[in-house]
Protein backbone atom coordinates (compact mmCIF):
# COMPACT_ATOMS: atom_id res chain seq x y z
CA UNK A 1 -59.50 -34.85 34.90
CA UNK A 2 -58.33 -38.56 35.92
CA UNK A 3 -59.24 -40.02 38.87
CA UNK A 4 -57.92 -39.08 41.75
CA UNK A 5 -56.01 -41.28 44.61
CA UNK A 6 -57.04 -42.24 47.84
CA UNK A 7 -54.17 -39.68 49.32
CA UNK A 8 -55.58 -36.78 47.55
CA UNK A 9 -59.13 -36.99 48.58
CA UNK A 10 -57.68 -37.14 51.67
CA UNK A 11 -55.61 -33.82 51.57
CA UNK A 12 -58.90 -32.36 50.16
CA UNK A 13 -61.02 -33.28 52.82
CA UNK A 14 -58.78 -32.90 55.30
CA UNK A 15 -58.26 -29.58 54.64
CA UNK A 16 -61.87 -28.64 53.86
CA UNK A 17 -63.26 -29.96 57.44
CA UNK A 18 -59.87 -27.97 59.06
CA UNK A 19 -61.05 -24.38 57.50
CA UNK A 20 -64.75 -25.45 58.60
CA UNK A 21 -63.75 -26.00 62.10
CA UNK A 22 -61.57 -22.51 62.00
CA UNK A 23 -65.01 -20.78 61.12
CA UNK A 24 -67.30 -22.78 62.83
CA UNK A 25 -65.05 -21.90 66.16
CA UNK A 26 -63.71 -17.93 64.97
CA UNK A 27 -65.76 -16.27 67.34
CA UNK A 28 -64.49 -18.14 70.24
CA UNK A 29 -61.61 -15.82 70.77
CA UNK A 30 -63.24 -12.42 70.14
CA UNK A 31 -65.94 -13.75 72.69
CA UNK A 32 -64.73 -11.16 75.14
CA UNK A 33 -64.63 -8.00 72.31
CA UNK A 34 -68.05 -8.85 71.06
CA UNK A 35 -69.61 -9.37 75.07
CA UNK A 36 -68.24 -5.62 75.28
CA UNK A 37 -69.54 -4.38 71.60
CA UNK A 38 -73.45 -5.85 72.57
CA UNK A 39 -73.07 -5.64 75.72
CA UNK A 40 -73.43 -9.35 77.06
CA UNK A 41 -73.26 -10.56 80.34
CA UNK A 42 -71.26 -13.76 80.92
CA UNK A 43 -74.63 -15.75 81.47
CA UNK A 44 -75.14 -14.42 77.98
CA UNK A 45 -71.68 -15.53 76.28
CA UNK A 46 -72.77 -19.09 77.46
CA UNK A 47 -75.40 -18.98 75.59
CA UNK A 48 -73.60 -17.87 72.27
CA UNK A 49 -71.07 -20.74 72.63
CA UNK A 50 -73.99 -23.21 73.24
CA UNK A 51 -75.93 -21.60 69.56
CA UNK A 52 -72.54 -22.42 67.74
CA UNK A 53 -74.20 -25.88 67.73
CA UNK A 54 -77.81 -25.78 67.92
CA UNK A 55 -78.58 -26.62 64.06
CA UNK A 56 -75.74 -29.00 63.75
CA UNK A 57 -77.64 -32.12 65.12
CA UNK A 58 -80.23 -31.63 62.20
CA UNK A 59 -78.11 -30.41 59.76
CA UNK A 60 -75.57 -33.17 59.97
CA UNK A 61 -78.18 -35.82 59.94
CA UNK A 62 -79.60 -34.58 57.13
CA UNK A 63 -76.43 -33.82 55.24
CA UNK A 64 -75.08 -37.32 56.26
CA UNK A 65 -78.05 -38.46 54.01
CA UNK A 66 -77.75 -35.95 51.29
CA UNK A 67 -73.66 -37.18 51.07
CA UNK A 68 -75.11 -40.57 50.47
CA UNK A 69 -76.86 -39.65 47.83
CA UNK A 70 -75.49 -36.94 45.80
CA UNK A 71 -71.57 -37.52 46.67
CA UNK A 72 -69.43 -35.47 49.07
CA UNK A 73 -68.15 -32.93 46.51
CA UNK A 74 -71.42 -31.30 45.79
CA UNK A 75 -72.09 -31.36 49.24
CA UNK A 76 -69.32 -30.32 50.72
CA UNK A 77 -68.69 -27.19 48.57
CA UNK A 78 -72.54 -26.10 49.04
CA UNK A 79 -71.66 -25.55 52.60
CA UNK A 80 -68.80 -23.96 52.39
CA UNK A 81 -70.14 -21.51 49.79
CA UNK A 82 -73.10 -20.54 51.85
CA UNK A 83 -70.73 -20.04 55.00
CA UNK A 84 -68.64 -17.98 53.45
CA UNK A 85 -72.10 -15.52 52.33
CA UNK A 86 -72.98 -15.49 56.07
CA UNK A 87 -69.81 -15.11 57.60
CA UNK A 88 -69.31 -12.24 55.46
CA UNK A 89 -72.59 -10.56 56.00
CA UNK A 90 -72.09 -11.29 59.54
CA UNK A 91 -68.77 -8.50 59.59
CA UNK A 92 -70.93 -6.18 58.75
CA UNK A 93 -74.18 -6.67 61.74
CA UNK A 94 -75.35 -3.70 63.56
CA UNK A 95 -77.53 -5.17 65.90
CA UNK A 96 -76.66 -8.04 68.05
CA UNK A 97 -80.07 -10.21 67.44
CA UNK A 98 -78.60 -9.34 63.33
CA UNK A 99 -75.45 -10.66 64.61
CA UNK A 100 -76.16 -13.59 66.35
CA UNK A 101 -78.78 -15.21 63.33
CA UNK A 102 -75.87 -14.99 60.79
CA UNK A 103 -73.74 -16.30 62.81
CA UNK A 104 -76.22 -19.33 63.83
CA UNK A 105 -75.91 -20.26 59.88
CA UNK A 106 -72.30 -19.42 59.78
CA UNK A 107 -71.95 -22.24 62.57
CA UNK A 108 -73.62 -25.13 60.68
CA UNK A 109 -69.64 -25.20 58.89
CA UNK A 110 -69.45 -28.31 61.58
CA UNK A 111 -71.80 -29.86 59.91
CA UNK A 112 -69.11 -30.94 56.98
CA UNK A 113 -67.77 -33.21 59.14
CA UNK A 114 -70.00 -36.33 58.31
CA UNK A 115 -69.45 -34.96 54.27
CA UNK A 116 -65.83 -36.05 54.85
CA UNK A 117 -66.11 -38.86 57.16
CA UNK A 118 -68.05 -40.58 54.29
CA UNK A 119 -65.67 -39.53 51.56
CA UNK A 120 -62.77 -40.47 53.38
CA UNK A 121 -64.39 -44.29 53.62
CA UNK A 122 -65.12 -44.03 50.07
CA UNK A 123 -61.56 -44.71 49.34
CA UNK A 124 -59.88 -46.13 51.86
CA UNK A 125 -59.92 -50.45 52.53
CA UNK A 126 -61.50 -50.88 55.48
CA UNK A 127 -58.41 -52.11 57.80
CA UNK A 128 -56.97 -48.42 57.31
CA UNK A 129 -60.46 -46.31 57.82
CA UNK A 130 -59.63 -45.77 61.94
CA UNK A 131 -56.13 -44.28 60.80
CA UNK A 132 -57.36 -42.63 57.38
CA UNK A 133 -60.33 -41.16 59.72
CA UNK A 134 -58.52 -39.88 62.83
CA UNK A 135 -56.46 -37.60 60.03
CA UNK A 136 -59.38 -36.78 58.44
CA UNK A 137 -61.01 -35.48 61.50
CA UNK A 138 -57.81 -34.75 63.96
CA UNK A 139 -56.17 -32.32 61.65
CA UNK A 140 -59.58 -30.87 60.32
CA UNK A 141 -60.43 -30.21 64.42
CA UNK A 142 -57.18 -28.62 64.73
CA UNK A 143 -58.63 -25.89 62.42
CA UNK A 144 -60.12 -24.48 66.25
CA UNK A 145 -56.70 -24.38 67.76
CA UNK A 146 -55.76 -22.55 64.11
CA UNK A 147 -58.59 -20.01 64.96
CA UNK A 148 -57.63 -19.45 68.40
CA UNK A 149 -53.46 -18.80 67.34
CA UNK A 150 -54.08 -17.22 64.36
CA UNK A 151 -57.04 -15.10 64.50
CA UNK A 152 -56.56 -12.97 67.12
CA UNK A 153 -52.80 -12.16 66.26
CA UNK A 154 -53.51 -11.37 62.09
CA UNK A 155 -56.55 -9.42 63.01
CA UNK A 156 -55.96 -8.06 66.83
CA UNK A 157 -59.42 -7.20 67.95
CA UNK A 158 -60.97 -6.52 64.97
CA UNK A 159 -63.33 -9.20 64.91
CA UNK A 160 -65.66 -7.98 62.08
CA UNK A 161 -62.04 -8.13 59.85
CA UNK A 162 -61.92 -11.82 60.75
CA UNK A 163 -65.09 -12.88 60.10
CA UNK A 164 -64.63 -11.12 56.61
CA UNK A 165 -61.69 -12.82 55.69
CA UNK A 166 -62.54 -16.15 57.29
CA UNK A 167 -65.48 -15.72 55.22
CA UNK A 168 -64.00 -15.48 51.79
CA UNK A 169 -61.46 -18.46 52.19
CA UNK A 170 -64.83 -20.68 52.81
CA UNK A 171 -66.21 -19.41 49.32
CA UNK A 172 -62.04 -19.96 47.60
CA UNK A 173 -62.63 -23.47 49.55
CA UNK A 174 -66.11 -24.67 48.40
CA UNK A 175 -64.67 -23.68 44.47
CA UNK A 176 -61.41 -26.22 45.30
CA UNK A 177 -63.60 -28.54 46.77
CA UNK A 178 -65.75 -29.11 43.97
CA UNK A 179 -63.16 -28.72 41.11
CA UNK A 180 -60.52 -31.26 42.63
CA UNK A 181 -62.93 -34.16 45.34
CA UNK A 182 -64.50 -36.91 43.69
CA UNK A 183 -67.14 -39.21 45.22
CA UNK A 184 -65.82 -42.48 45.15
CA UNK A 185 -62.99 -44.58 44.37
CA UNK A 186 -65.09 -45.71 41.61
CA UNK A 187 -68.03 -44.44 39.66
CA UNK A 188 -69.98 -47.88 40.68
CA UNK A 189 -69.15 -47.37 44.61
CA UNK A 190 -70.54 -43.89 44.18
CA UNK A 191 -73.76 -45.30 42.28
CA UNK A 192 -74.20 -48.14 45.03
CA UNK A 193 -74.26 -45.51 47.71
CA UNK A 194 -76.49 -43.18 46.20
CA UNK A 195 -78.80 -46.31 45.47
CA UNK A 196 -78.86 -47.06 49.35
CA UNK A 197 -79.66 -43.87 50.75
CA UNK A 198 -83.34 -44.65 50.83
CA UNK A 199 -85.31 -42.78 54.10
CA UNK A 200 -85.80 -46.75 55.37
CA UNK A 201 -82.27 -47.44 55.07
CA UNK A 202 -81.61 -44.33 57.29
CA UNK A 203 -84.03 -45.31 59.43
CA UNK A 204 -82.49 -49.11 60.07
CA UNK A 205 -78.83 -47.71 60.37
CA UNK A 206 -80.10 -44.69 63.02
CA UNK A 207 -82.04 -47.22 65.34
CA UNK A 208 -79.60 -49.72 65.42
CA UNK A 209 -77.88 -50.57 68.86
CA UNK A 210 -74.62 -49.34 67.43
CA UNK A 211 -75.53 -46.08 66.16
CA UNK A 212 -76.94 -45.20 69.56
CA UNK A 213 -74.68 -46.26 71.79
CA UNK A 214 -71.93 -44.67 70.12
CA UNK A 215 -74.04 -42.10 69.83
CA UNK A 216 -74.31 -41.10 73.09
CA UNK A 217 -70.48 -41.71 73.31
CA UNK A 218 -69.80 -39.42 70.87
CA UNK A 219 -72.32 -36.63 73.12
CA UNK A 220 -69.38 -37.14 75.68
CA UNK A 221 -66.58 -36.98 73.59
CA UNK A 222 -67.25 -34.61 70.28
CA UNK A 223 -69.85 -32.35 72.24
CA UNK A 224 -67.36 -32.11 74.84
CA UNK A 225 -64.90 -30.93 72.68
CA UNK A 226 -67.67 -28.16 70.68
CA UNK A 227 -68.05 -26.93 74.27
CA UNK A 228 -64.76 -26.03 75.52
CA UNK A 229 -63.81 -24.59 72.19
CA UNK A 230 -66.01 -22.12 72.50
CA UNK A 231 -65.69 -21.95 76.55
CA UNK A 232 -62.05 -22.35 77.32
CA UNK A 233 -60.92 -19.13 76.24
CA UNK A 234 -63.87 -17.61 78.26
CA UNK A 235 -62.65 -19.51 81.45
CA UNK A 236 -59.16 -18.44 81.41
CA UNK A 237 -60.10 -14.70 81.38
CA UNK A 238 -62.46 -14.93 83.98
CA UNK A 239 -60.47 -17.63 85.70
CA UNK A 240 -57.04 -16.35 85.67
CA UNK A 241 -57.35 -12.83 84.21
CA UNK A 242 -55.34 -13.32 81.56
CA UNK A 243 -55.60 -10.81 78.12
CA UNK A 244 -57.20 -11.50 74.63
CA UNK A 245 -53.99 -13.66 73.17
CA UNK A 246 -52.80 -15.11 76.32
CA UNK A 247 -56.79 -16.70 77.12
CA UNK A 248 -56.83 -18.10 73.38
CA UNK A 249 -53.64 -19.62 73.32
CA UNK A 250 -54.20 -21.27 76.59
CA UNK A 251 -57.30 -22.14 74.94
CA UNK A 252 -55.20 -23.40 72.16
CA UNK A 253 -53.63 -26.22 74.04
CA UNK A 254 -57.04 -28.63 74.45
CA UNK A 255 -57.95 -28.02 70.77
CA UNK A 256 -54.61 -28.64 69.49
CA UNK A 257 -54.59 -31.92 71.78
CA UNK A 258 -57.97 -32.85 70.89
CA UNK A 259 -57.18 -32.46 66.99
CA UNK A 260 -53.52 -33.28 66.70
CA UNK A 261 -54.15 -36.42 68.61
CA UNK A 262 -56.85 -37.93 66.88
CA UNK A 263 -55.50 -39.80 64.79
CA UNK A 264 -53.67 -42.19 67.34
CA UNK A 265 -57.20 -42.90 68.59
CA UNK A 266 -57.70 -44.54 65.12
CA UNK A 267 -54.46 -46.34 64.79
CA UNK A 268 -54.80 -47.56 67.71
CA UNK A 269 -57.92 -48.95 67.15
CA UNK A 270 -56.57 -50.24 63.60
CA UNK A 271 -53.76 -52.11 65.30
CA UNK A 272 -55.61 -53.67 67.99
CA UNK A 273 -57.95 -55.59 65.33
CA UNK A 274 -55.08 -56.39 63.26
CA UNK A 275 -53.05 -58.23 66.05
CA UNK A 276 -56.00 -59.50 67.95
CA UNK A 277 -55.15 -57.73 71.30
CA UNK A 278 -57.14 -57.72 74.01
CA UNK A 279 -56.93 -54.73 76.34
CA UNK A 280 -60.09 -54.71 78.39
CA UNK A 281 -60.84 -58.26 78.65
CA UNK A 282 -64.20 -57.91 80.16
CA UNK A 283 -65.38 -57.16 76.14
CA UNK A 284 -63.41 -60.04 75.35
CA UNK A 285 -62.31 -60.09 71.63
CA UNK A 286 -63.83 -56.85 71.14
CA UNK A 287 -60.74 -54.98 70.40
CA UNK A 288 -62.33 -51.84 68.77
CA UNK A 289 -65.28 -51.86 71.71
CA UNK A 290 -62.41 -52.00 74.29
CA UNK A 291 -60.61 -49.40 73.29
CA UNK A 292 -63.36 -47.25 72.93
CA UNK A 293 -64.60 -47.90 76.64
CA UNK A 294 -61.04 -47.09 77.81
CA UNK A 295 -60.97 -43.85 76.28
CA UNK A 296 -64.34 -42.66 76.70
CA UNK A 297 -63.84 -43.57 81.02
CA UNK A 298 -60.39 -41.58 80.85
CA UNK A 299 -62.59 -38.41 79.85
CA UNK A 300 -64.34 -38.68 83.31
CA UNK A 301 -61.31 -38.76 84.69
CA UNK A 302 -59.57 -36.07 83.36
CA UNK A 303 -62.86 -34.04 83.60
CA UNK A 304 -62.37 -34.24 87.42
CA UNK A 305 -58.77 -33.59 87.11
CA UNK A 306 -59.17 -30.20 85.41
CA UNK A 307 -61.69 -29.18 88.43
CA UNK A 308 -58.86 -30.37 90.79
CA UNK A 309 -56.31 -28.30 88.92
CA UNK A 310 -58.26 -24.78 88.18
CA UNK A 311 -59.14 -24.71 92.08
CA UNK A 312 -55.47 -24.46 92.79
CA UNK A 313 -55.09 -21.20 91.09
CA UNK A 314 -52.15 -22.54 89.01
CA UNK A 315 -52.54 -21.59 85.07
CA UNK A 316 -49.86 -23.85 84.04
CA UNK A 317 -51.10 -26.93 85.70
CA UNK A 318 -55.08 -25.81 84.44
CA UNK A 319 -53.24 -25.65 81.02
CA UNK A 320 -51.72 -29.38 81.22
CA UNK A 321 -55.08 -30.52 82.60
CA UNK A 322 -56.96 -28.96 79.43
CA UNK A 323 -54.75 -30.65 77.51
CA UNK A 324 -55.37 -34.14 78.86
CA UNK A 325 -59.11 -33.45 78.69
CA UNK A 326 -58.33 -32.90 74.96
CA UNK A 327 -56.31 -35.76 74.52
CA UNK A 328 -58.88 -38.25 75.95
CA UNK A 329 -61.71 -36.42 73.46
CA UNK A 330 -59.44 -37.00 71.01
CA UNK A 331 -58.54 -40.65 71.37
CA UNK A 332 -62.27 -41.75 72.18
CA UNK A 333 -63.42 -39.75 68.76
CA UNK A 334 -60.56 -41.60 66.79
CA UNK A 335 -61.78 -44.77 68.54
CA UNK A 336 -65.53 -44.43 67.74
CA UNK A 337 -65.67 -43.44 64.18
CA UNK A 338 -63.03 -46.33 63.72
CA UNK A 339 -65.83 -47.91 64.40
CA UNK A 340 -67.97 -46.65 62.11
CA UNK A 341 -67.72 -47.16 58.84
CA UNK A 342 -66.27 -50.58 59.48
CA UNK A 343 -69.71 -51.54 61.00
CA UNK A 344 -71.76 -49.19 57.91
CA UNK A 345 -69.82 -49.64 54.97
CA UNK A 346 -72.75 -49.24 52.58
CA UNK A 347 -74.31 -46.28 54.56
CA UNK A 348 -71.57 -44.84 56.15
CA UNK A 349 -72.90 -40.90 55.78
CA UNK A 350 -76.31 -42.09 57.38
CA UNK A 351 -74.31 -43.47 60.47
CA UNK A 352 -71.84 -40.47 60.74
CA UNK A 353 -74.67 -38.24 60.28
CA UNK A 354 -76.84 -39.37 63.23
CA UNK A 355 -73.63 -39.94 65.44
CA UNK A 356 -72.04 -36.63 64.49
CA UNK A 357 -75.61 -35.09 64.63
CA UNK A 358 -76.56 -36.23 67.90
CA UNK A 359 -72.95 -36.12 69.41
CA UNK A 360 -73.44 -32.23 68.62
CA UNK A 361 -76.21 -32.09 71.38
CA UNK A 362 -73.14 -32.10 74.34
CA UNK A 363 -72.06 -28.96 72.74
CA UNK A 364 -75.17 -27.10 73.38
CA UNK A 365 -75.55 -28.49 76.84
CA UNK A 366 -72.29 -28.55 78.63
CA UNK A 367 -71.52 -24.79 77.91
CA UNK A 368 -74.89 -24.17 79.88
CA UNK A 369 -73.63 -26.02 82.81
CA UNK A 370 -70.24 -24.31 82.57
CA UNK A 371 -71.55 -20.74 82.31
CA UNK A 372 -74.06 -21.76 85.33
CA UNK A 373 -71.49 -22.78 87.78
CA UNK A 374 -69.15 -19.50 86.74
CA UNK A 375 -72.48 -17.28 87.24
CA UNK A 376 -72.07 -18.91 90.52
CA UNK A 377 -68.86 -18.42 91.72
CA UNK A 378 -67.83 -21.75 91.06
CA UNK A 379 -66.04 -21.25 87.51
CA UNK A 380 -63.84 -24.39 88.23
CA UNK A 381 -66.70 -26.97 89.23
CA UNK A 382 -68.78 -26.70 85.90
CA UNK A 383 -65.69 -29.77 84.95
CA UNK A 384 -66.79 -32.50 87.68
CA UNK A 385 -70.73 -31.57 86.97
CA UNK A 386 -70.24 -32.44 83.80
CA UNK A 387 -67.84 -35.32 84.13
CA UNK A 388 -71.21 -36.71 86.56
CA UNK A 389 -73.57 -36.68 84.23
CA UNK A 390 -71.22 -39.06 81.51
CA UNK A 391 -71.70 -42.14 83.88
CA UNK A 392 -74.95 -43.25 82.25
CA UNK A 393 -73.30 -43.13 78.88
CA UNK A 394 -70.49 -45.16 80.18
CA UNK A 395 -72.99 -47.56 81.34
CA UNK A 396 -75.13 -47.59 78.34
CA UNK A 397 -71.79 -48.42 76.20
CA UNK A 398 -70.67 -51.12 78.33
CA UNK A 399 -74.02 -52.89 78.25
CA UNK A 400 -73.82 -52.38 73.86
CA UNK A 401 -70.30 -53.47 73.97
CA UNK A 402 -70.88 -56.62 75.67
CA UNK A 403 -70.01 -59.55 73.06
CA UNK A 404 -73.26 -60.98 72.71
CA UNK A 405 -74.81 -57.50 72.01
CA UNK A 406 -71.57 -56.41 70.08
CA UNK A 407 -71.52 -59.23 67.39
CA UNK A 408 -74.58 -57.62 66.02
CA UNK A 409 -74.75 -54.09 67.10
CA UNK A 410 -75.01 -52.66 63.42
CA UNK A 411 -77.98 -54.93 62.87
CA UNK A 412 -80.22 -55.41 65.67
CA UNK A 413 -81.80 -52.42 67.35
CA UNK A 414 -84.71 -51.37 69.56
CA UNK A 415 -87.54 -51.44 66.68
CA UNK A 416 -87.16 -53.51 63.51
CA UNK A 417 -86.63 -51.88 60.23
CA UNK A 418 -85.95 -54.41 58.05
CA UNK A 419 -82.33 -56.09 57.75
CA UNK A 420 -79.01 -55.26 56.05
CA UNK A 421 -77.28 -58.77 55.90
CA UNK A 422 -74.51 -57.55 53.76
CA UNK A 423 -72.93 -55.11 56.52
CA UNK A 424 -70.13 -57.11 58.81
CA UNK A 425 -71.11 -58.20 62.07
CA UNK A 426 -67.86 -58.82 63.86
CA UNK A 427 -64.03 -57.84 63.34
């Protein structure tokens, strides 16, 4: 087979992470059918959405390593393939505690995200990663709003005939994956990142002041979006009352927004190093750090706004509030991991991994908050608690995005761990 083009191991990837995310979130509309099968209390359905995402903070920063090292081909189809085994055997689960275990390893499909961010920056020059990026992971996070649509009108409520099909289109994916992806650009850039992905060269990149800050940022964004995946549809059934297609496609709207519109978040990033634009001069000349900040404090906002909305009792307003809320998770994930393999070139699957790992940790939380202020009676309000508690991250991110700090986030850090003088310190 000759080697491949920068364009094709995006397709591939691209849509690899998009059938992940459609598994990952395929329970999310059935939520109600399988509460009625087991018997779960809504207290209880909070806590299902919230294990979609308990062993993705390991299992991405581990697998952000393993990328690293053995290539995102390999990796990438391993996951699938044991996905599609679980989500399978998890059609055919008697017993709810059966049930819910298979479907705790059929969840760790988010975990190919960091696979793909790092093959994606395998190829692409480094003023195009923030565009080539946001694709990557916009239309691969659309694969929830793909879930929501499509699942529930091929299948009805036959969720145990969705999880069986979802199931073998990971194990036809992991087979594509592995025939067709190649590492690297070249065989050498594949060699020199296997070469790096020493446990001390993870452990410089994942204390550095960049990989937590953004970090934390990605908690608020990412995790924010893993939450009301798996929530939304829940909300607008107990919310508004509306039936099995109606809740998902309402659903629909924030996870189309918050995948579709990714990829401006990048560009936009892109284009504001390029022409040397400042936005937000209080980070002055710190185009990428600006545009991050603006995004990330337009998620507060909207937060509040979709409180504001829901306690009106209007669907269609909730609906265009969702959808901002999805837009500004959107364009502040485009804007971060534009970030991040310009600042980790040379260990861009360790930095992904513990920023896609740890981001994962809002999407256990925030569904706990949400299903606590519905349990009660304040279903609309879970939005502004949450939206409260993403002040100290805003803080924390304006203090790392300050120039002086800035010019060598991707170096210095809270402990030392050695140096890495070859990664860029400023635009």
């Amino acid at each position: 087979m000759t080697r491949g083009s920068k364009w094709r191991t995006l397709v591939i990837a691209t849509a690899g992470f998009n059938l992940s995310f459609l598994i990952w979130f395929s329970f999310a509309p059935f939520a109600g059918e399988i509460a009625d099968e087991f018997g779960l209390s809504l207290a209880e359905v909070g806590v299902l959405t919230s294990a979609a995402v308990w062993l993705a903070p390991f299992g991405r920063i581990l697998t952000g390593w393993l990328t690293d090292r053995f290539g995102a081909p390999t990796v990438f189809a391993f996951v699938l393939a044991y996905v599609g085994v679980f989500s399978i055997a998890s059609a055919f689960a008697d017993s709810y505690r059966t049930f819910f275990v298979l479907r705790l390893i059929v969840a760790t499909a988010g975990i190919t995200f960091v696979v793909g961010i790092q093959h994606v920056s395998q190829w692409f020059p480094e003023e195009q990663l923030g565009t080539a990026e946001g694709v990557y992971a916009g239309f691969g996070n659309a694969g929830a709003a793909g879930g929501a649509l499509v699942l529930p009108r091929l299948f009805g409520a036959d969720w145990r005939a969705a999880f069986l099909w979802t199931g073998v289109a990971a194990l036809v994916g992991a087979v594509v994956y592995y025939r067709f992806g190649e590492a690297a650009a070249s065989d050498a850039e594949a060699a020199e990142a296997a070469e790096k992905a020493t446990f001390r060269g993870w452990l410089h990149t994942a204390t550095r002041y960049g990989v937590l800050a953004l970090s934390l940022a990605y908690v608020m964004s990412f995790g924010l979006e893993v939450a009301m995946n798996g929530w939304l549809p829940t909300y607008f059934r107990e919310g508004f009352e509306a039936d099995l297609v109606l809740a998902s496609t309402f659903a629909a709207t924030f996870s189309l927004a918050a995948g579709l519109l990714r990829p401006l978040g990048g560009f936009v990033s892109d284009w504001l190093v390029r022409t040397e634009r400042n936005v937000l001069p209080v980070f002055e000349d710190r185009y990428r750090e600006q545009w991050t900040f603006l995004c990330l404090s337009g998620i507060v906002v909207a937060l509040a706004g979709l409180t504001v909305a829901g306690t009106t009792g209007n669907v269609h307003l909730t609906v265009a509030a969702a959808f901002l809320v999805g837009t500004a998770c959107a364009w502040s994930e485009g804007a971060i991991f534009a970030q991040v393999p310009a600042r980790f070139p040379e260990r861009t699957g360790a930095a992904a991994g513990v920023i896609g790992g740890v981001g994962t940790f809002g999407g256990i939380g925030y569904p706990l908050v949400f299903s606590a202020a519905a349990t009660a009676g304040a279903i609309h309000y879970g939005y502004v608690a949450v939206a409260a508690t993403m002040v100290p991250i805003l803080l924390v991110n304006a203090w790392t995005f300050r120039p002086a700090i800035a010019r060598r986030m991707n170096v210095a850090g809270p402990v030392s761990v050695g140096t890495d003088a070859s990664s860029p310190v400023d635009d």
